[in-house]
N, C-alpha and C. Protein backbone atom coordinates (compact mmCIF):
# COMPACT_ATOMS: atom_id res chain seq x y z
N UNK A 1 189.16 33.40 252.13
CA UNK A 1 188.32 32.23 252.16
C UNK A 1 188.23 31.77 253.61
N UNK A 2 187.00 31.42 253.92
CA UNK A 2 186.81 31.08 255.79
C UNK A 2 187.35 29.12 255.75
N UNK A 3 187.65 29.40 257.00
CA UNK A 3 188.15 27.77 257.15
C UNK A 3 187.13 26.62 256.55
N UNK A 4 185.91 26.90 257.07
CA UNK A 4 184.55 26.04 256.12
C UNK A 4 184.95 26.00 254.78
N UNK A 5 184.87 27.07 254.10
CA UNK A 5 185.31 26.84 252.83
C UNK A 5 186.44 26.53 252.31
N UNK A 6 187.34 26.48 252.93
CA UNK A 6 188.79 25.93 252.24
C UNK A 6 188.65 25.06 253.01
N UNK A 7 187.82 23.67 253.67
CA UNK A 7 187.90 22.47 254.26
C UNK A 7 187.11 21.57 253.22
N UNK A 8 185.93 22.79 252.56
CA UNK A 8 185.11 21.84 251.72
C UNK A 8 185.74 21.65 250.52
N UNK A 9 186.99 23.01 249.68
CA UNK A 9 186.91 22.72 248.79
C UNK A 9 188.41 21.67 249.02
N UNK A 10 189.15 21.68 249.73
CA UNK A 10 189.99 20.50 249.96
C UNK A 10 189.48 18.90 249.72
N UNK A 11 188.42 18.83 250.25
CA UNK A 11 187.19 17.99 250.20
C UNK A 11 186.18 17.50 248.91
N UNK A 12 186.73 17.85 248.50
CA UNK A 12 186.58 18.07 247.13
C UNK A 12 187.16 17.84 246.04
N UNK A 13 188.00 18.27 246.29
CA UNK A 13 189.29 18.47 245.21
C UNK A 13 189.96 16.90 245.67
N UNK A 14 189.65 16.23 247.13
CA UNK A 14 190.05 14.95 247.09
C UNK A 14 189.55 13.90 246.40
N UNK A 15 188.16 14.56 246.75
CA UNK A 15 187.19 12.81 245.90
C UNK A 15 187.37 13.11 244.39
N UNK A 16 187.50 14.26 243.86
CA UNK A 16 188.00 14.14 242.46
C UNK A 16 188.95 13.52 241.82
N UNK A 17 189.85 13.66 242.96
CA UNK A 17 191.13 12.99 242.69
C UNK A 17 191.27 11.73 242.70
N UNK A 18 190.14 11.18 243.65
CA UNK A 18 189.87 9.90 244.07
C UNK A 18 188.97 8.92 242.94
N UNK A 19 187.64 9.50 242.28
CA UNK A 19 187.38 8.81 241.04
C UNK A 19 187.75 9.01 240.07
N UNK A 20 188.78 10.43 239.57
CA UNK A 20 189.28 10.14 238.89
C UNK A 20 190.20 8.59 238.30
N UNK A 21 190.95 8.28 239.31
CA UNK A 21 191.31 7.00 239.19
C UNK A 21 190.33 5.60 238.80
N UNK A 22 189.15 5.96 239.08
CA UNK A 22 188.27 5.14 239.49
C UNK A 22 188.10 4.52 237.28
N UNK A 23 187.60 3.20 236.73
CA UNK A 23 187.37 3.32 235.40
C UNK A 23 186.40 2.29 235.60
N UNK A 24 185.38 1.78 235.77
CA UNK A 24 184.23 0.46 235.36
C UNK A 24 183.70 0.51 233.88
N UNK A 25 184.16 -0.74 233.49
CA UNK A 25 183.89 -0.42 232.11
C UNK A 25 181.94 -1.13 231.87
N UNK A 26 181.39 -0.43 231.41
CA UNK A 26 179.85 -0.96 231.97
C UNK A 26 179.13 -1.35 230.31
N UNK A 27 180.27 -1.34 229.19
CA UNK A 27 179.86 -1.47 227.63
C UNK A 27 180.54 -3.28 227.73
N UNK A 28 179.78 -3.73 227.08
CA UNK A 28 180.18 -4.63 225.92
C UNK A 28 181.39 -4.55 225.43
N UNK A 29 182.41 -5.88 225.49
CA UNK A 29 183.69 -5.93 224.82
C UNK A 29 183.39 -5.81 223.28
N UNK A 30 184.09 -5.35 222.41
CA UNK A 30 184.10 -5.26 221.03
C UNK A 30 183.72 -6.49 220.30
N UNK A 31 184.47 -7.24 221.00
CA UNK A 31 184.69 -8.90 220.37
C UNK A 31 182.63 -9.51 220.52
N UNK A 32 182.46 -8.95 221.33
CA UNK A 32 181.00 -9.40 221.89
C UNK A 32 179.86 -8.79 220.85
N UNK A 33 180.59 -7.23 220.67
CA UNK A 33 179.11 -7.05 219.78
C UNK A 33 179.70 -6.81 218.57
N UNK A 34 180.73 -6.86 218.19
CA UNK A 34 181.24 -6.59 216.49
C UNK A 34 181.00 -8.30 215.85
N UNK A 35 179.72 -8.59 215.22
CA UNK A 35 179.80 -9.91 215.07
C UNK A 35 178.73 -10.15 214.49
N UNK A 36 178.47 -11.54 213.45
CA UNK A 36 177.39 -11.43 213.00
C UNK A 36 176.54 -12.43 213.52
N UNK A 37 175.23 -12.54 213.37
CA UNK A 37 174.17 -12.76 214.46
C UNK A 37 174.48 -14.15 214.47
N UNK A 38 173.55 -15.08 215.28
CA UNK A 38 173.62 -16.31 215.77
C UNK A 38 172.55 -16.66 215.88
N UNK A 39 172.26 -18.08 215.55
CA UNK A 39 170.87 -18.71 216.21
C UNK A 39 170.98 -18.96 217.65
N UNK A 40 170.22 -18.63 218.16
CA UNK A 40 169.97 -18.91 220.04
C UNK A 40 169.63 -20.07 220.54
N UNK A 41 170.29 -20.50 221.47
CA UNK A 41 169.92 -21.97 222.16
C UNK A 41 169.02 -21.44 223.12
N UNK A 42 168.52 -20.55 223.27
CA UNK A 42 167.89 -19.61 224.51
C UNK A 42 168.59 -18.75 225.41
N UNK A 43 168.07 -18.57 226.47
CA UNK A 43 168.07 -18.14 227.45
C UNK A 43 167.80 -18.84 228.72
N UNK A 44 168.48 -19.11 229.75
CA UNK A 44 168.44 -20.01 230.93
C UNK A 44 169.12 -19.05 231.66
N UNK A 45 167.92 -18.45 233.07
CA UNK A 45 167.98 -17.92 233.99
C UNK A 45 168.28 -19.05 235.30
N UNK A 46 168.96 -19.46 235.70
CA UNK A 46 169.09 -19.91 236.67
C UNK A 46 169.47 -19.82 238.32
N UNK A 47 168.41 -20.27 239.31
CA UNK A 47 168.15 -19.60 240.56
C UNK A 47 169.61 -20.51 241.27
N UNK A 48 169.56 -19.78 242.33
CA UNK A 48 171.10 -20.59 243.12
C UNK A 48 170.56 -21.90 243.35
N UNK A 49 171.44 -22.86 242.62
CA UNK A 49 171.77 -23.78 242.86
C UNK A 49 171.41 -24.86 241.79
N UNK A 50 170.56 -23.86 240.53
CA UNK A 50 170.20 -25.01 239.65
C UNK A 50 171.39 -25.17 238.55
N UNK A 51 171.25 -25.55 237.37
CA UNK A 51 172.57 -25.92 236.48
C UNK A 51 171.69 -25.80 234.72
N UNK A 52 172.82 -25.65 234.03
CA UNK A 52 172.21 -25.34 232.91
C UNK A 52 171.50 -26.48 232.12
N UNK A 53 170.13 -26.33 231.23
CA UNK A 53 169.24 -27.16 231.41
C UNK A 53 170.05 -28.34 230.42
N UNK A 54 169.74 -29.82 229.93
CA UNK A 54 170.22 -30.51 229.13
C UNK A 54 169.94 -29.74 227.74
N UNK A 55 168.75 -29.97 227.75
CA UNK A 55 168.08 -29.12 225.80
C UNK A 55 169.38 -28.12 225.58
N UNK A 56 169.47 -27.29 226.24
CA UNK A 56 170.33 -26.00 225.95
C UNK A 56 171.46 -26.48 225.60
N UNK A 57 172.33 -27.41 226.55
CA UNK A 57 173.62 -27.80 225.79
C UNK A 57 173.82 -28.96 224.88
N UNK A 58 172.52 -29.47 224.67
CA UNK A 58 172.32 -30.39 223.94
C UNK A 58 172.61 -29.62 222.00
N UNK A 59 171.73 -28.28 222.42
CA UNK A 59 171.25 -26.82 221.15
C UNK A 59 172.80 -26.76 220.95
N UNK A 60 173.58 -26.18 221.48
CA UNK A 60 174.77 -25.74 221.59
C UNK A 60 175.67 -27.36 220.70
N UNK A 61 176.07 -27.74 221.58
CA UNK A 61 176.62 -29.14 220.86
C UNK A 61 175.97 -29.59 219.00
N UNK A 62 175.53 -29.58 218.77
CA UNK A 62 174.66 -29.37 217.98
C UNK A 62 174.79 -28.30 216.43
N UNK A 63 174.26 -27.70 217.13
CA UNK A 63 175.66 -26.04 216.36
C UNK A 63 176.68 -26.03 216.22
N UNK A 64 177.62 -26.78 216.98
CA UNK A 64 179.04 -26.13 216.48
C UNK A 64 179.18 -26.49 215.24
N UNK A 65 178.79 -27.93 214.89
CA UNK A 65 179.42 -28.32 213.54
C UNK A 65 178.67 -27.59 212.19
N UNK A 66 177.34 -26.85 213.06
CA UNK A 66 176.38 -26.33 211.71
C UNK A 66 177.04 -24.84 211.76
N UNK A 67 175.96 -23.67 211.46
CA UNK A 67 176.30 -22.52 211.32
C UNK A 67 176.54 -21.55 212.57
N UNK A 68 176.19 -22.56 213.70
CA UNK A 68 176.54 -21.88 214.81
C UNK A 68 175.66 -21.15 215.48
N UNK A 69 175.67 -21.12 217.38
CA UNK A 69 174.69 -20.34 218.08
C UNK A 69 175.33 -20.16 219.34
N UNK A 70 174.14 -19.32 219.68
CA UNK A 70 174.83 -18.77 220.93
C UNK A 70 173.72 -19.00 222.05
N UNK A 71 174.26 -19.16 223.30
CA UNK A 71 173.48 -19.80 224.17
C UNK A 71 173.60 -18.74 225.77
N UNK A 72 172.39 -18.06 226.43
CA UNK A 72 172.81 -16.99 227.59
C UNK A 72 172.28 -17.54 228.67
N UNK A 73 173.34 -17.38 229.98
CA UNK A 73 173.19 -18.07 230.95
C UNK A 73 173.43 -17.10 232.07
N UNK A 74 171.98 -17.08 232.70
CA UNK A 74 172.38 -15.89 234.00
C UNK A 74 172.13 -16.68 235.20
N UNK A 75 173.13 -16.78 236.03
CA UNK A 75 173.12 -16.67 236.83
C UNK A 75 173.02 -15.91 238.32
N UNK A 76 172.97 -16.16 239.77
CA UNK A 76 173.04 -15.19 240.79
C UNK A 76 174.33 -15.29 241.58
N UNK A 77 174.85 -14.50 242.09
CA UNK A 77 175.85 -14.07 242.96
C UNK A 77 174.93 -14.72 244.33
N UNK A 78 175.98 -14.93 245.60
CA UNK A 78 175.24 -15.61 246.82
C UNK A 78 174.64 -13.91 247.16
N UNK A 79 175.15 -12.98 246.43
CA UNK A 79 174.50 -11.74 247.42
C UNK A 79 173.26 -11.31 246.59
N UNK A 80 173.16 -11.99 245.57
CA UNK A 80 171.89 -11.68 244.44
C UNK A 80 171.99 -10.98 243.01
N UNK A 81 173.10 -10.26 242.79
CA UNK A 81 173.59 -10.16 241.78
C UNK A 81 174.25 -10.79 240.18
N UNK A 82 173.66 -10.50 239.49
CA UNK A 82 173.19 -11.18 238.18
C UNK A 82 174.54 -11.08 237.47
N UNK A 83 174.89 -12.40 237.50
CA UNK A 83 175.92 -12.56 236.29
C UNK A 83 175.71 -13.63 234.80
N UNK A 84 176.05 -12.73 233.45
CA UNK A 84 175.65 -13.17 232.41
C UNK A 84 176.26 -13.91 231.63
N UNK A 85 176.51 -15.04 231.15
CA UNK A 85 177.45 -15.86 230.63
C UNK A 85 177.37 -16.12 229.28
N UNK A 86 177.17 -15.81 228.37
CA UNK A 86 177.17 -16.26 226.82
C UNK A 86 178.12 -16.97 226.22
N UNK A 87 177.87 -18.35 225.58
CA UNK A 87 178.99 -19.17 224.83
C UNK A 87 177.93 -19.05 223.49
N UNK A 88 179.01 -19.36 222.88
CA UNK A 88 179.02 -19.25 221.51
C UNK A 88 180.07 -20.67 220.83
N UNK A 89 179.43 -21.05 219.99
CA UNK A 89 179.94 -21.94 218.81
C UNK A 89 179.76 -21.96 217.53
N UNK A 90 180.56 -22.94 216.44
CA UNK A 90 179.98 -22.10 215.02
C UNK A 90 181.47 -22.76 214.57
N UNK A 91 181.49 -22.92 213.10
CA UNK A 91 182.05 -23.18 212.33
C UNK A 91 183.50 -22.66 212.60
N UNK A 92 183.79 -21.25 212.42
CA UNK A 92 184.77 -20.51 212.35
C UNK A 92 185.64 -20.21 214.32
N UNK A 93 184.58 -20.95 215.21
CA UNK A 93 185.08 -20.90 216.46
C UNK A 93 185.37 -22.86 216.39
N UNK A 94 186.86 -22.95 216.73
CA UNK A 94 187.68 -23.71 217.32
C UNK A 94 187.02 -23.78 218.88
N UNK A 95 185.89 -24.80 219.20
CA UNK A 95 185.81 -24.73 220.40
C UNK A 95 184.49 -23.96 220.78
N UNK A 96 184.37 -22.88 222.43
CA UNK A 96 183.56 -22.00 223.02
C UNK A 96 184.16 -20.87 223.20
N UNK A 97 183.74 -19.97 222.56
CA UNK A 97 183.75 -18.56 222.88
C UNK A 97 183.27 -18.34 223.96
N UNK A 98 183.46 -18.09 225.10
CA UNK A 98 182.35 -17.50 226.36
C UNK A 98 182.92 -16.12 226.67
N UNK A 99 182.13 -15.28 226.98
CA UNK A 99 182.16 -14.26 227.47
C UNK A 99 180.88 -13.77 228.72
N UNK A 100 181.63 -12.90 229.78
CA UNK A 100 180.60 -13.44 230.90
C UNK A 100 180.65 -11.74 231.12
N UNK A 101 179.70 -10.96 231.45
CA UNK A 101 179.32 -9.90 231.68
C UNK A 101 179.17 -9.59 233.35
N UNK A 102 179.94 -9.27 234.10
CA UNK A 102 180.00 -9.62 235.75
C UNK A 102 179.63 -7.74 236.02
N UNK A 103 179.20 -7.30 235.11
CA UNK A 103 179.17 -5.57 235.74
C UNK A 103 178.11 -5.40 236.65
N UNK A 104 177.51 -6.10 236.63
CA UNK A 104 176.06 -6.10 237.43
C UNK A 104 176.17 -6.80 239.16
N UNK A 105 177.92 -6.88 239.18
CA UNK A 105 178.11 -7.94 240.50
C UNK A 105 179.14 -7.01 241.23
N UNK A 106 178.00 -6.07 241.84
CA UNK A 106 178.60 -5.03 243.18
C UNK A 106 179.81 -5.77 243.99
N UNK A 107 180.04 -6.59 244.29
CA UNK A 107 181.40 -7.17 244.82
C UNK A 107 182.31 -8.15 244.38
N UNK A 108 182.02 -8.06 243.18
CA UNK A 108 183.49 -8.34 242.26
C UNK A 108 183.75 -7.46 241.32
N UNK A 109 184.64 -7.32 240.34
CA UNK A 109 185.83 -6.71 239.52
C UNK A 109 184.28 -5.36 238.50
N UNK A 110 183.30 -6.09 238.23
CA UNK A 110 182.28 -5.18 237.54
C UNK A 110 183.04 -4.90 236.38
N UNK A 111 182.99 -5.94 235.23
CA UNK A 111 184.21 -6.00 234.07
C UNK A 111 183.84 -7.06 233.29
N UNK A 112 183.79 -6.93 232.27
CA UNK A 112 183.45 -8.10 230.66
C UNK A 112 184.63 -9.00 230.84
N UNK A 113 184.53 -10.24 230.93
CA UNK A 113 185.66 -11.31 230.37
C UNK A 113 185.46 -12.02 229.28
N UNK A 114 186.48 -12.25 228.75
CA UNK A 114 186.30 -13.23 227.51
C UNK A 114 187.13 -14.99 227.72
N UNK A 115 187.02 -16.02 227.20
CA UNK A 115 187.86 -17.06 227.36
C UNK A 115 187.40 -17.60 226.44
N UNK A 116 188.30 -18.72 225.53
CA UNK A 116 188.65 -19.34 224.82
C UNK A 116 188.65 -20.71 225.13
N UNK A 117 187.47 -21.60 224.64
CA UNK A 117 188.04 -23.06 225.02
C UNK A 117 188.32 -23.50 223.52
N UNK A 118 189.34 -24.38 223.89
CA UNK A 118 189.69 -24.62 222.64
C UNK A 118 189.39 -26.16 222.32
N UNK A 119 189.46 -26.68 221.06
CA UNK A 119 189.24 -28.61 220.68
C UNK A 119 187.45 -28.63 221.26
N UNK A 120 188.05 -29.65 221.32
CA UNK A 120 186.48 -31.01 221.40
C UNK A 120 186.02 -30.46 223.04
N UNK A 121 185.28 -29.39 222.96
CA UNK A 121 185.07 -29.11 224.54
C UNK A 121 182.90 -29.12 224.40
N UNK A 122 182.64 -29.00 225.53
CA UNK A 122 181.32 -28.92 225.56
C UNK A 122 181.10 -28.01 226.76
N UNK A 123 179.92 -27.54 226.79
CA UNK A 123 179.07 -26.67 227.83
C UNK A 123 178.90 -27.56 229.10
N UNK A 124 179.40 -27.44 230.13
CA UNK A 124 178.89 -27.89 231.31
C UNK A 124 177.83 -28.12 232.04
N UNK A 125 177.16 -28.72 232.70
CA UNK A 125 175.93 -28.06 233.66
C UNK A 125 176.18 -27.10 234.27
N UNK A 126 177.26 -26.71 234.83
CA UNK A 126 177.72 -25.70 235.51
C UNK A 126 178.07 -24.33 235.18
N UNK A 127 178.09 -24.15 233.63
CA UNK A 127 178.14 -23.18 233.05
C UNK A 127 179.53 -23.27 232.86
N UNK A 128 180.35 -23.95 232.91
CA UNK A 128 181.99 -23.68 231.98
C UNK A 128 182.15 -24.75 231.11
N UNK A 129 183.29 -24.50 230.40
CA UNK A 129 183.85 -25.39 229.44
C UNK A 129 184.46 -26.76 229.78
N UNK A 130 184.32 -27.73 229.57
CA UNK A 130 184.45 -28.95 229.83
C UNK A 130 185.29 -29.73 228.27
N UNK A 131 186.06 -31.10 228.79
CA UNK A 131 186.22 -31.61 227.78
C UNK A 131 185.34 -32.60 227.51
N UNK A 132 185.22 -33.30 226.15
CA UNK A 132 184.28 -34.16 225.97
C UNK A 132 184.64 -35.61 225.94
């Protein structure tokens, strides 16, 4: 084998080694799509710097005590990258379910979270859980 070729396949055999390690999980947590449907408070795209609209968490508040809905909130990263926020309320949820979809945000973790608010909480303007 000439030095070229045993440099490339060294070269090679590194970056394999190298994403091997590598895992971005780019699916939906289980908890997110094993579930049965919801009425929607909408959808609220929001540009940097605006906040989530009143109607929407007004929809949300509203729902918890009925059969429950779910409400999606995208926001931008300062570098432009779209992060997705879904809360959820409903009878059988104690509270906000939120789960925020950040895979789409090249310089952070690119990974589904889930959180739990628990009691008498409400939707923020800001997009988190608040007490009431």
């Amino acid at each position: 084998m000439s030095a070229t070729n045993s440099c490339t396949a060294v070269v090679l055999a590194g970056a394999v080694v190298m994403l091997a390690g590598c895992s971005i999980r780019s699916g939906a947590l289980p908890e997110f799509t094993d579930r049965s449907p919801l009425v929607s408070c909408g959808e609220a795209v929001l540009a940097q710097g605006e906040t989530v609209p009143p109607g929407a968490i007004a929809c949300m508040d509203e729902a918890a005590g009925r059969g429950g809905a779910e409400l999606s909130v995208s926001s931008l990263t300062t570098e432009g990258d779209a992060i997705v926020s879904y809360f959820r309320v409903g009878p059988q949820i104690d509270g906000i379910d939120l789960f925020v979809d950040a895979t789409a945000d090249s310089f952070g973790p690119r990974t589904w979270t889930y959180q739990h608010c628990t009691g008498d909480t409400t939707i923020s303007e800001y997009g988190a859980c608040t007490a009431r």
